[in-house]
Protein backbone atom coordinates (compact mmCIF):
# COMPACT_ATOMS: atom_id res chain seq x y z
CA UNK A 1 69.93 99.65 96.43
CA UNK A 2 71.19 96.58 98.51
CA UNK A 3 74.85 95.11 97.88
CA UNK A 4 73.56 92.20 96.33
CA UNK A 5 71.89 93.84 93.61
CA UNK A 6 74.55 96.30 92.74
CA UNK A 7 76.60 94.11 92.98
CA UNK A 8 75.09 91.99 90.06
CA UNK A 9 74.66 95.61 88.34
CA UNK A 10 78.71 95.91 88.09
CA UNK A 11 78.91 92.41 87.31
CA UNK A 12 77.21 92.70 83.80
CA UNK A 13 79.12 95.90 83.25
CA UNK A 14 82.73 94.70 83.74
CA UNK A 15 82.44 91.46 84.00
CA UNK A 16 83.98 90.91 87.40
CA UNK A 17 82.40 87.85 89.64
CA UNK A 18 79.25 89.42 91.77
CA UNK A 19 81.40 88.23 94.85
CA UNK A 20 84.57 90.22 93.83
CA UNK A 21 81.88 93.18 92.95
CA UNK A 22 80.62 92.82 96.36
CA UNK A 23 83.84 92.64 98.14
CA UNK A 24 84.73 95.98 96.06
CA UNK A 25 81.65 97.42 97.97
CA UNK A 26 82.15 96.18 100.90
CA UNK A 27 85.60 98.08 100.93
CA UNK A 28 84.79 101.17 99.30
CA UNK A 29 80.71 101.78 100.31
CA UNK A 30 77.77 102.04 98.69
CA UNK A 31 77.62 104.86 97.31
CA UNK A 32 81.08 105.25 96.07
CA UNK A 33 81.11 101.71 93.92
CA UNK A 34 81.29 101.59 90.29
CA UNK A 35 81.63 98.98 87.89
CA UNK A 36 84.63 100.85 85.74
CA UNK A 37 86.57 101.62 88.56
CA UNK A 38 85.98 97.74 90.68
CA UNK A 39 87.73 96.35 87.23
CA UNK A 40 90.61 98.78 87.52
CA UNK A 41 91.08 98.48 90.67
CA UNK A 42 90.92 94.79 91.03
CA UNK A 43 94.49 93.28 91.56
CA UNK A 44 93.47 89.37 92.04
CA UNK A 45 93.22 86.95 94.49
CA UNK A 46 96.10 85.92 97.00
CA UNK A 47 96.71 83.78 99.83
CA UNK A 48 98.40 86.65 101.72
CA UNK A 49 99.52 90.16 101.45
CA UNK A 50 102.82 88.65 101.08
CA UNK A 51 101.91 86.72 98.34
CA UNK A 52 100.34 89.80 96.62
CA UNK A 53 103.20 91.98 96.74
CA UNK A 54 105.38 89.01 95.64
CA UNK A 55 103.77 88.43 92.47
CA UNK A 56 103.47 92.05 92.55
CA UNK A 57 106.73 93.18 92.16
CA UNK A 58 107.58 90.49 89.58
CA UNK A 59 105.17 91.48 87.38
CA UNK A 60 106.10 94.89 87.25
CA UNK A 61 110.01 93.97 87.24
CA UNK A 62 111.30 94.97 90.38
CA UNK A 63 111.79 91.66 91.67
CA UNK A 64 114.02 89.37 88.71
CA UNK A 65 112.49 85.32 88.29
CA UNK A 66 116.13 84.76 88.48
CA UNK A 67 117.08 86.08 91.82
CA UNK A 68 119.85 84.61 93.65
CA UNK A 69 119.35 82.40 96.50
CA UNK A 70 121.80 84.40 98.84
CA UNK A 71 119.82 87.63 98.39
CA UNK A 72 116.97 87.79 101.50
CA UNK A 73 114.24 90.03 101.11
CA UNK A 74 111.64 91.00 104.55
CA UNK A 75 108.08 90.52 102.64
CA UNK A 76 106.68 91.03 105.79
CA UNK A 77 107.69 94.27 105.57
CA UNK A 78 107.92 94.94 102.30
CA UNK A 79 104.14 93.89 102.25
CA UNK A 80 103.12 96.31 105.48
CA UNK A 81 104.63 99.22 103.26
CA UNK A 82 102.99 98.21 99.85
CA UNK A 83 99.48 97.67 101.35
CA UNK A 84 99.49 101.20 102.56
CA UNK A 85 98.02 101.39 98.56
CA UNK A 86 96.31 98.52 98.20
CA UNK A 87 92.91 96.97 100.03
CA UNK A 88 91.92 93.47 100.61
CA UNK A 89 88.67 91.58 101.51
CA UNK A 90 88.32 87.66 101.45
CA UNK A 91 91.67 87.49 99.95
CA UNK A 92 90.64 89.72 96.85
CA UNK A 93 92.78 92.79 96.55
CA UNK A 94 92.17 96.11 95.09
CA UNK A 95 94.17 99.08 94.03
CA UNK A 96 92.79 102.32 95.82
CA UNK A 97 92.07 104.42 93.27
């Protein structure tokens, strides 16, 4: 089956944009893409891994809205050691399952 037209498969089964879908392939092959898992994978789009891991770790409440202006944090690396379970494509990033 070519990418295009599994990716248009997953897309009526989770509802995901065919170019997300395809992106999802792209990263994990062929033969190992499925619909279910490409939804719960998929993390969003971002500008950067930076960004990502940013709105990341707010979500999930390690990083407070609030946080002071004298506190620095390396997102760089922060980022470098985060993405170690997370993959990207286009700017669309995905948990690895």
């Amino acid at each position: 089956m070519d990418n295009t037209k599994q990716a248009k498969e997953m897309s009526k089964e989770n509802g995901l944009d065919e170019a997300i879908n395809q992106t999802y392939i792209g990263i994990v092959g062929e033969e190992y893409a499925e619909a279910g898992e490409a939804e719960e994978a998929y993390q969003g789009e971002y500008k950067t891994d930076e960004d990502f891991v940013m709105e990341l770790l707010k979500e999930c409440g390690d990083i407070p809205e609030d946080l002071p202006s004298y506190v620095h944090i390396d997102w760089e690396s922060t980022s470098r050691d985060i993405m170690q379970d997370y993959s990207d494509d286009n700017g669309h990033y995905f948990r690895n399952l």
